[in-house]
C-alpha atoms as a PDB file:
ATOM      1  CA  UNK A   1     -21.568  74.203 -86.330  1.00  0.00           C
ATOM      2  CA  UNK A   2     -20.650  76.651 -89.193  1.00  0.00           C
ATOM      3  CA  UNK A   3     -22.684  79.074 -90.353  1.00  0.00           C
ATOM      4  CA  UNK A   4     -23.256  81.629 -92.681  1.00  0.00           C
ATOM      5  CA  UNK A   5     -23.744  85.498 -92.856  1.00  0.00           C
ATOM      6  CA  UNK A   6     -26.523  86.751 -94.375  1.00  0.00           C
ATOM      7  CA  UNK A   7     -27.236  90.210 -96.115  1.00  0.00           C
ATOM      8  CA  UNK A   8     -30.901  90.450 -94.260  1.00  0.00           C
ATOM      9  CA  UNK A   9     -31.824  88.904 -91.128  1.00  0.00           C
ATOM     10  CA  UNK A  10     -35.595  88.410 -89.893  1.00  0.00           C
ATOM     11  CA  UNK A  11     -36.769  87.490 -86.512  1.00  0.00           C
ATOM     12  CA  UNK A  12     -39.543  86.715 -85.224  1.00  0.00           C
ATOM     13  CA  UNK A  13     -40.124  88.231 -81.575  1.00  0.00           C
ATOM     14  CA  UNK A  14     -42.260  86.444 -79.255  1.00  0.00           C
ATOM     15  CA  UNK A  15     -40.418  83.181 -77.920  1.00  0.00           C
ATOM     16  CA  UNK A  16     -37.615  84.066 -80.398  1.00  0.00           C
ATOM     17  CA  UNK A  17     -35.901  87.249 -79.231  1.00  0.00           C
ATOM     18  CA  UNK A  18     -38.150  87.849 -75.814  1.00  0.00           C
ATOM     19  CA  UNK A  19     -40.637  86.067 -73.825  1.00  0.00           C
ATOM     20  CA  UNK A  20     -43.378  87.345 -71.579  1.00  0.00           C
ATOM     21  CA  UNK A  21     -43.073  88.677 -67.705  1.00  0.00           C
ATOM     22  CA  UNK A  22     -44.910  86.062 -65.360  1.00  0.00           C
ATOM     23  CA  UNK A  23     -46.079  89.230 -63.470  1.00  0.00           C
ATOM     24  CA  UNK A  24     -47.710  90.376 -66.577  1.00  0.00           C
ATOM     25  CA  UNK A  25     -50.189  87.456 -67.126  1.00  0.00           C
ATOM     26  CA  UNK A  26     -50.864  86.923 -63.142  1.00  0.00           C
ATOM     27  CA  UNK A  27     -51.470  90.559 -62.801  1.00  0.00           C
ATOM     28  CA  UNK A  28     -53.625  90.709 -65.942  1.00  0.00           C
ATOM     29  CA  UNK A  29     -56.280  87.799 -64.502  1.00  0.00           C
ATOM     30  CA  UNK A  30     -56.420  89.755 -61.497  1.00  0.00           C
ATOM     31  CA  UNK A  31     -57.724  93.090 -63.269  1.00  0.00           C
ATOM     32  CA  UNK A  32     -60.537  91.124 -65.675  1.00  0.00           C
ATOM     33  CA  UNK A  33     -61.770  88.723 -62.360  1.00  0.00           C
ATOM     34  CA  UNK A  34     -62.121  91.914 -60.235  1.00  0.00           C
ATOM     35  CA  UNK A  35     -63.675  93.885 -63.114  1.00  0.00           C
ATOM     36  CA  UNK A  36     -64.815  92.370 -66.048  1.00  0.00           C
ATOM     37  CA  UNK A  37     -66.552  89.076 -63.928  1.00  0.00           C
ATOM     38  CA  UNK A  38     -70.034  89.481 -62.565  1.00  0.00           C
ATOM     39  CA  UNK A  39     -70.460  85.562 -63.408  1.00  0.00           C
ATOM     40  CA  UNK A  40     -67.917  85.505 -60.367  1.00  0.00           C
ATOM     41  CA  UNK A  41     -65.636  83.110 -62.130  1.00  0.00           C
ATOM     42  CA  UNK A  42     -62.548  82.246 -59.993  1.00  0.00           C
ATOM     43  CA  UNK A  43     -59.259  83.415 -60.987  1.00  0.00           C
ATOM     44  CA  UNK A  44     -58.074  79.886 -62.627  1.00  0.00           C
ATOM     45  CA  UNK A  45     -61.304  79.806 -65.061  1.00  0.00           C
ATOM     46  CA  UNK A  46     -60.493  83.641 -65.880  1.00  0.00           C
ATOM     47  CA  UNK A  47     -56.847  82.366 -66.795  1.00  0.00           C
ATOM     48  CA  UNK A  48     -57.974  79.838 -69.162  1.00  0.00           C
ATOM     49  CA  UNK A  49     -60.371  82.079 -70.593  1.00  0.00           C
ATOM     50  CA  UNK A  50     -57.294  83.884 -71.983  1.00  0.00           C
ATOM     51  CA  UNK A  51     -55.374  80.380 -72.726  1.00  0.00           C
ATOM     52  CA  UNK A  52     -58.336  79.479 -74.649  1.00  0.00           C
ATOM     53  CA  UNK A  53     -58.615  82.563 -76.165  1.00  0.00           C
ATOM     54  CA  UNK A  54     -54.864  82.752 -77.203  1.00  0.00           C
ATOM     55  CA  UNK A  55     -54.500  79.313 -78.516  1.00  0.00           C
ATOM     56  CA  UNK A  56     -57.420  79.428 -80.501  1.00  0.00           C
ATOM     57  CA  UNK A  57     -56.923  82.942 -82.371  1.00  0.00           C
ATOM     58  CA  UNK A  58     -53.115  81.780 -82.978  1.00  0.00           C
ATOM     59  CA  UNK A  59     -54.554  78.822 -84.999  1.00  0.00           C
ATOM     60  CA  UNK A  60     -57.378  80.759 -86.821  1.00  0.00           C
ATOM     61  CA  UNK A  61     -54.786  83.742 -87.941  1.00  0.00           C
ATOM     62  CA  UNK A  62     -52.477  80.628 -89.023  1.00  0.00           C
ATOM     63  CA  UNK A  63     -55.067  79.165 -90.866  1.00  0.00           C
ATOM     64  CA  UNK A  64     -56.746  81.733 -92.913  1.00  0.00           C
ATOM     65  CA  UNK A  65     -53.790  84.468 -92.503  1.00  0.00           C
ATOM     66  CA  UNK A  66     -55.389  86.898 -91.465  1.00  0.00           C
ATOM     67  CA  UNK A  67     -55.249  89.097 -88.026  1.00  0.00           C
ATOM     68  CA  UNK A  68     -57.601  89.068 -85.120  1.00  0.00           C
ATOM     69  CA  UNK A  69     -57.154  92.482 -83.293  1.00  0.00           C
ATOM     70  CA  UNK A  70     -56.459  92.604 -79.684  1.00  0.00           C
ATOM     71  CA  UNK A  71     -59.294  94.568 -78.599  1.00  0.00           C
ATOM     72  CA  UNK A  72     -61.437  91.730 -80.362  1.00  0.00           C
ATOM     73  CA  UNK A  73     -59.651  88.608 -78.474  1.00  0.00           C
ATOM     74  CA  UNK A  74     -59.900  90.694 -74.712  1.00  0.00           C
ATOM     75  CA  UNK A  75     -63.700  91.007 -75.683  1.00  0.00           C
ATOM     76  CA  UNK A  76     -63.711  87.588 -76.685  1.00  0.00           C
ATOM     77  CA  UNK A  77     -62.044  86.661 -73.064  1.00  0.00           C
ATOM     78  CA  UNK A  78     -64.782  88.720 -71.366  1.00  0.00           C
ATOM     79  CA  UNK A  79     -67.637  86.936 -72.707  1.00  0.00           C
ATOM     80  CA  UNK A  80     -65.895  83.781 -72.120  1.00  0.00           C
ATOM     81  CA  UNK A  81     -65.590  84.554 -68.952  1.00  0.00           C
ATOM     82  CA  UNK A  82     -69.538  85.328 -68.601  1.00  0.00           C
ATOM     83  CA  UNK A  83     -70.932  83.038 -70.530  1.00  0.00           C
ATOM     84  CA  UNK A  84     -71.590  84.982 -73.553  1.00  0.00           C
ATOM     85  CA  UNK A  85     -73.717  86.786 -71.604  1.00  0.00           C
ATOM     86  CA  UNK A  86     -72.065  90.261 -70.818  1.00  0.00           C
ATOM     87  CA  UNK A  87     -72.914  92.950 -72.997  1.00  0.00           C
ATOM     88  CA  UNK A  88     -69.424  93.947 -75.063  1.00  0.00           C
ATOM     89  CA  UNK A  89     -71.263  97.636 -75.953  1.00  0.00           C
ATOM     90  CA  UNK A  90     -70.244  98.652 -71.933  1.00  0.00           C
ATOM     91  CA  UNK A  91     -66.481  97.948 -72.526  1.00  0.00           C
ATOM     92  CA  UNK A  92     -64.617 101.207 -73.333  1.00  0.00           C
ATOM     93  CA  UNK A  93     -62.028  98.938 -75.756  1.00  0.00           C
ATOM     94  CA  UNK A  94     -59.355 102.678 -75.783  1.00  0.00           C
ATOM     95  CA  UNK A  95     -59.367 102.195 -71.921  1.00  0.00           C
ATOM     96  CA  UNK A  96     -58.568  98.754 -71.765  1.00  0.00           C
ATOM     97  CA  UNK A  97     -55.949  98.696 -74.483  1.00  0.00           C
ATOM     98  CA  UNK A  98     -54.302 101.453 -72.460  1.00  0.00           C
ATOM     99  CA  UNK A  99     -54.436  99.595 -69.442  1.00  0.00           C
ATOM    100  CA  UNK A 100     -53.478  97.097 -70.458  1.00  0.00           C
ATOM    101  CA  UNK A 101     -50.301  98.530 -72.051  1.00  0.00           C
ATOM    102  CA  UNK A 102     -49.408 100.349 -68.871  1.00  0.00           C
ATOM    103  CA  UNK A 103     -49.626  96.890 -67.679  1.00  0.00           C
ATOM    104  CA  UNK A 104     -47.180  95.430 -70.066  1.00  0.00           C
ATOM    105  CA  UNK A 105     -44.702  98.239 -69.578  1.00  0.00           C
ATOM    106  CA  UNK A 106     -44.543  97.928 -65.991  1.00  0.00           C
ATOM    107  CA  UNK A 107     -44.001  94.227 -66.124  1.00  0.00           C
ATOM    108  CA  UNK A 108     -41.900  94.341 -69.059  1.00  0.00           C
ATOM    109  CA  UNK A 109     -40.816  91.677 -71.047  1.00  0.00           C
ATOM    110  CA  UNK A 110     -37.389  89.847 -70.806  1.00  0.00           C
ATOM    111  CA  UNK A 111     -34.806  88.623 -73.001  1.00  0.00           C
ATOM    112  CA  UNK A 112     -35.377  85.279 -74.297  1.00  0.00           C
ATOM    113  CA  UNK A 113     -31.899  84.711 -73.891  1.00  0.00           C
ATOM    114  CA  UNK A 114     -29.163  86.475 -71.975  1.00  0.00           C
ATOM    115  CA  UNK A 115     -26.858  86.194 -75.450  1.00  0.00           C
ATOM    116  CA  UNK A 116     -30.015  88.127 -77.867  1.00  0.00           C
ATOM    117  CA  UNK A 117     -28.258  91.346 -77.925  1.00  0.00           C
ATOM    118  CA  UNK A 118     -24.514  90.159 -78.300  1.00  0.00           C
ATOM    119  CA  UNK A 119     -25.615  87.875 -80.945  1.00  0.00           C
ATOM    120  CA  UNK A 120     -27.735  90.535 -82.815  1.00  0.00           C
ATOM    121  CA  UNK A 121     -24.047  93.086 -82.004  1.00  0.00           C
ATOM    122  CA  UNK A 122     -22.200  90.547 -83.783  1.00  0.00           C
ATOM    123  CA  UNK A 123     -24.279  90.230 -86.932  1.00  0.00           C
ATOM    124  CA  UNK A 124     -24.936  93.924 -87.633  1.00  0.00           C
ATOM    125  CA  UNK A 125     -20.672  94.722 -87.075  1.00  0.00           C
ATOM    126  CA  UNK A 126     -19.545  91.383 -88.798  1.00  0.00           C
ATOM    127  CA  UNK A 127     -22.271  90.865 -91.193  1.00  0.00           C
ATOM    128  CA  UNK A 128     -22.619  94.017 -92.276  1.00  0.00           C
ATOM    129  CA  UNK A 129     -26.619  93.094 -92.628  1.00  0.00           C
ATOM    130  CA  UNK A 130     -29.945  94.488 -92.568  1.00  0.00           C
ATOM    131  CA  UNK A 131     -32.339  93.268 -90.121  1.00  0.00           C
ATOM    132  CA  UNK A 132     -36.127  93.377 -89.564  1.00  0.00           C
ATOM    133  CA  UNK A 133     -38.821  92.067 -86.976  1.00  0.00           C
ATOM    134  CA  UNK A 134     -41.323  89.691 -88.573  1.00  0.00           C
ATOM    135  CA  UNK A 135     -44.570  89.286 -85.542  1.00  0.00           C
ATOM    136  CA  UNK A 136     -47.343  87.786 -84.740  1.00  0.00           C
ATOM    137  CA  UNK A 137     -49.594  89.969 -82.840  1.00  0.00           C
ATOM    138  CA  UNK A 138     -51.947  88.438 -80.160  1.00  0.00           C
ATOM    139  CA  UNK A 139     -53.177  90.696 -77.118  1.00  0.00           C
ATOM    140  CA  UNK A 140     -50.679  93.239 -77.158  1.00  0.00           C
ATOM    141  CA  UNK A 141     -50.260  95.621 -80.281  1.00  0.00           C
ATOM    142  CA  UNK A 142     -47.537  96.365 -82.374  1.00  0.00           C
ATOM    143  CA  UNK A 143     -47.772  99.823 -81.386  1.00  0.00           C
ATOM    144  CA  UNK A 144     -46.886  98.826 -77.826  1.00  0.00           C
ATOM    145  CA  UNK A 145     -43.901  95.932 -78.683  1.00  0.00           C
ATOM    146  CA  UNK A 146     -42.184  98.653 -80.341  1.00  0.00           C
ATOM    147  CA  UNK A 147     -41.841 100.619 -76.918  1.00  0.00           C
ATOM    148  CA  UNK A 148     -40.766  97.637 -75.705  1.00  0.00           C
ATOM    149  CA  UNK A 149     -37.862  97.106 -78.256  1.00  0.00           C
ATOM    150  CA  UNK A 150     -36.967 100.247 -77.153  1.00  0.00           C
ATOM    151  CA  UNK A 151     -36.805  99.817 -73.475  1.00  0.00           C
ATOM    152  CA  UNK A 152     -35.746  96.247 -73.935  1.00  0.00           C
ATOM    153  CA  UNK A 153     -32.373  97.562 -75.870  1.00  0.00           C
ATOM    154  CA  UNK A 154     -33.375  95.855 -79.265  1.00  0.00           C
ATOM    155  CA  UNK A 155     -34.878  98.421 -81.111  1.00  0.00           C
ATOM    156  CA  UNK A 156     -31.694  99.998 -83.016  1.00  0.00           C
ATOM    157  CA  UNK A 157     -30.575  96.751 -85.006  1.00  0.00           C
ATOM    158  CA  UNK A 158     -33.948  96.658 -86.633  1.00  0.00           C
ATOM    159  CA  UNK A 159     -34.279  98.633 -89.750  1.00  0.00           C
ATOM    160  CA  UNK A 160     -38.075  98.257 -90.118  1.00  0.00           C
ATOM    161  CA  UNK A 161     -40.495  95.835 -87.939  1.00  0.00           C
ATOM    162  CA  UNK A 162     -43.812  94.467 -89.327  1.00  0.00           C
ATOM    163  CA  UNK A 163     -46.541  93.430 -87.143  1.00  0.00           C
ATOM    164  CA  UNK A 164     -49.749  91.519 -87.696  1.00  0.00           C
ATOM    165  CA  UNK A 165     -51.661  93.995 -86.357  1.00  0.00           C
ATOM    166  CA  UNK A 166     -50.483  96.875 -88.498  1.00  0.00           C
ATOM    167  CA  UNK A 167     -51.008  95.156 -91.594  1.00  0.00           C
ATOM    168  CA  UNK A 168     -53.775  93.065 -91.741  1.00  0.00           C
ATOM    169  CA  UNK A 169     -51.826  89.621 -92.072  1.00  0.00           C
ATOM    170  CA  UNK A 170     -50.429  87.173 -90.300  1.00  0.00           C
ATOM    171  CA  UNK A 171     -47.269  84.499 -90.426  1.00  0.00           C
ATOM    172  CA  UNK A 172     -47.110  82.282 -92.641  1.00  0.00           C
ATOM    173  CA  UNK A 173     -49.371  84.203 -95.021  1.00  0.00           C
ATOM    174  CA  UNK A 174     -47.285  84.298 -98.114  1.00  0.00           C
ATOM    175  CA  UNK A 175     -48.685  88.267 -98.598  1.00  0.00           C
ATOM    176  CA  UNK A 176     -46.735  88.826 -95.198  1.00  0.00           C
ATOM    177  CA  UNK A 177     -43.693  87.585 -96.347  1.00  0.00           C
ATOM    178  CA  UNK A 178     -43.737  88.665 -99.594  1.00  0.00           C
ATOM    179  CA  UNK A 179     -44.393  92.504 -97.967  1.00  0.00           C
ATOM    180  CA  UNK A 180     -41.285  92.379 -96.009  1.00  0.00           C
ATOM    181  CA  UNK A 181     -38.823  90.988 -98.744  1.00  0.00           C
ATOM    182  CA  UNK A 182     -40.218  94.541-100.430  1.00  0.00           C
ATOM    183  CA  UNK A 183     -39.131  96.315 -97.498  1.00  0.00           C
ATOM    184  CA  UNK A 184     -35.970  94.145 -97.417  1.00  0.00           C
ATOM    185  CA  UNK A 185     -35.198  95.447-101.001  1.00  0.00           C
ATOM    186  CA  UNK A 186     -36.393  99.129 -99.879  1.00  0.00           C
ATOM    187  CA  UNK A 187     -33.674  99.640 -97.211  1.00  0.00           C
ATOM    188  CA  UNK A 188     -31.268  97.653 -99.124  1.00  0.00           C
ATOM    189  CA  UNK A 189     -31.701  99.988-102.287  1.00  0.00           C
ATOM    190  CA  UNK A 190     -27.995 100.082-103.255  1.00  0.00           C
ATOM    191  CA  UNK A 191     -27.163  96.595-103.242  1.00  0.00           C
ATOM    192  CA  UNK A 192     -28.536  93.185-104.581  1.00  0.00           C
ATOM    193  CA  UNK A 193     -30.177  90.821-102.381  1.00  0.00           C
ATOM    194  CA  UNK A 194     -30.931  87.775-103.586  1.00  0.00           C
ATOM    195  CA  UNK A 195     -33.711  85.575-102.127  1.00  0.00           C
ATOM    196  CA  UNK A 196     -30.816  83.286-100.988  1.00  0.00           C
ATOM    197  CA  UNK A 197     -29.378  85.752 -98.857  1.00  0.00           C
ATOM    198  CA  UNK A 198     -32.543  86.384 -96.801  1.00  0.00           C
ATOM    199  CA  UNK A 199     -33.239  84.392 -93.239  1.00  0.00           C
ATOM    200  CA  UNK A 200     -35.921  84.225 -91.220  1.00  0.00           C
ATOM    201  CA  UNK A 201     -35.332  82.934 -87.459  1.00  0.00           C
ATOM    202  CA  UNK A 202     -38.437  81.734 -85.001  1.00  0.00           C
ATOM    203  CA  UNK A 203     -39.643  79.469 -83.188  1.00  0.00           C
ATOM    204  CA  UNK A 204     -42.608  78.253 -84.775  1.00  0.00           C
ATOM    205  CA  UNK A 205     -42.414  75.223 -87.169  1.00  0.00           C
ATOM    206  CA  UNK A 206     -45.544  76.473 -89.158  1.00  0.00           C
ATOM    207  CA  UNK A 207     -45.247  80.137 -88.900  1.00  0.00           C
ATOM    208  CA  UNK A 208     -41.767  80.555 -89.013  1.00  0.00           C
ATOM    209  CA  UNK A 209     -40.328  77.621 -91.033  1.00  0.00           C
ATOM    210  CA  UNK A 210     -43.113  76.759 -93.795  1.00  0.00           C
ATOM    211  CA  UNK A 211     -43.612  80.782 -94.394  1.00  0.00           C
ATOM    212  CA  UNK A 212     -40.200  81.565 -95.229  1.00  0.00           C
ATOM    213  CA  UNK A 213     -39.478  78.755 -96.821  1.00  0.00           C
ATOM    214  CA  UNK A 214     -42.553  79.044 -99.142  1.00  0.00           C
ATOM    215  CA  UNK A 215     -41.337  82.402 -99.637  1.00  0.00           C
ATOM    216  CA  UNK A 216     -37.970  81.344-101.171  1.00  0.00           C
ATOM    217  CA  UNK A 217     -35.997  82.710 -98.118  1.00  0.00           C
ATOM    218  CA  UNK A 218     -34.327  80.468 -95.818  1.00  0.00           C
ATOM    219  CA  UNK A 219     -35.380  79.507 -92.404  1.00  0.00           C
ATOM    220  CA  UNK A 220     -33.676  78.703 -89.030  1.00  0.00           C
ATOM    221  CA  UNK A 221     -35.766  77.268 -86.455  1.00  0.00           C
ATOM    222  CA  UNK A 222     -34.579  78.039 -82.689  1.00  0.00           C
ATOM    223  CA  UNK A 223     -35.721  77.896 -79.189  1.00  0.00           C
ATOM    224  CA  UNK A 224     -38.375  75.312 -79.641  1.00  0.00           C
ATOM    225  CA  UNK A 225     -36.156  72.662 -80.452  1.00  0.00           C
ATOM    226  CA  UNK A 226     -33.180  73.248 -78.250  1.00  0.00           C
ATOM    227  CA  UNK A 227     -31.322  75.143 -81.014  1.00  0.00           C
ATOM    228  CA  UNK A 228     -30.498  79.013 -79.348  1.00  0.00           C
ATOM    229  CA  UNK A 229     -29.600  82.009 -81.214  1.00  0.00           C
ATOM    230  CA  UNK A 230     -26.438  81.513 -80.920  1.00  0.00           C
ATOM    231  CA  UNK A 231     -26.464  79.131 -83.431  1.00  0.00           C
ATOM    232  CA  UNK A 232     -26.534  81.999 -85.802  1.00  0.00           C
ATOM    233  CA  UNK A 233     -22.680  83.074 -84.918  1.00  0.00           C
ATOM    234  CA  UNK A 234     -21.183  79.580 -83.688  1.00  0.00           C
END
């Protein structure tokens, strides 16, 4: 396959670039059935609460393009959980975030794919590129993936990152796009970057795909369709 180097390069991170630590998500379940359940659910109707939760917030922000914050969708799993019968004014939502980011960082995530960071090498030296993180935030903040960028080895080839959370918006919400191809132009301020020369890589058909490509920019769709990252080089 032949390919082409860009002048900007935007990923998406979550089943693009990493993916999540089993231990995280077992680990998690434990902590809310222990403390967040005095319906006594078991812990396989506490893990769909958060499936449920997850799946249906992704489609909501997708639909209307807008965010729904973490500490709203871990509430949202609690009363699940209870039956809508747990009163949300006892949760201490600062506690739990941090909790639950401790949690994250001791089950970090992994590499999507052993190649991420030779691929992402070989753009930056041969391409002589810009690159940015494009995200959809779900229970963990934007605040806390960027710690894990840093541990993970990624965070240097990113010039800026832009998360859901931070800004209010969410993929493919044309504003979202549309903010990072200003930031694109920002860090690129002595050169001229066309529209043409802009790619977004991810994994989602809808969020990825039909947002950059109603943006103008191009679009490479990997992971989800047995196309890898390496596609980008090879």
């Amino acid at each position: 396959m032949s390919y082409t180097y860009y002048q900007h390069y935007s990923f998406d991170l979550w089943l693009t670039l990493i993916k999540s630590n089993p231990g995280f998500k077992t680990e998690r379940t434990r902590i809310f059935h222990r403390d967040y359940n005095p319906a006594n659910k078991s812990i396989d109707e506490v893990a769909k609460a958060f499936r449920q939760v997850d799946l249906m917030c992704n489609a909501i922000n997708e639909r209307t393009g807008k965010n729904i914050d973490s500490d709203e969708m871990h509430l949202m799993v609690i009363s699940l959980i209870n039956d809508n019968e747990f009163d949300l004014l006892r949760i201490d939502t600062a506690k739990l975030y941090n909790d639950m980011e401790a949690l994250v960082l001791a089950n970090m995530p992994i590499l999507y794919a052993d190649e991420t960071i030779e691929v992402l090498a070989h753009l930056k030296q041969k391409g002589n590129c810009t690159m940015s993180i494009l995200s959809n935030t779900a229970f963990i903040k934007g605040v806390t993936l960027r710690k894990v960028l840093i541990a993970l080895g990624l965070h240097d080839f990113f010039d800026f990152q832009l998360y859901s959370d931070e800004v209010g918006m969410s993929k493919p919400n044309p504003g979202l796009f549309n903010l990072m191809i200003k930031n694109i132009k920002q860090v690129n301020a002595q050169k001229q970057i066309s529209l043409a020369n802009i790619i977004h890589i991810g994994d989602n058909p809808k969020a990825d795909v039909e947002g950059a490509d109603a943006a103008g920019i191009k679009s490479l769709l990997i992971n989800s369709n047995n196309i890898s990252i390496t596609s980008l080089i090879n």
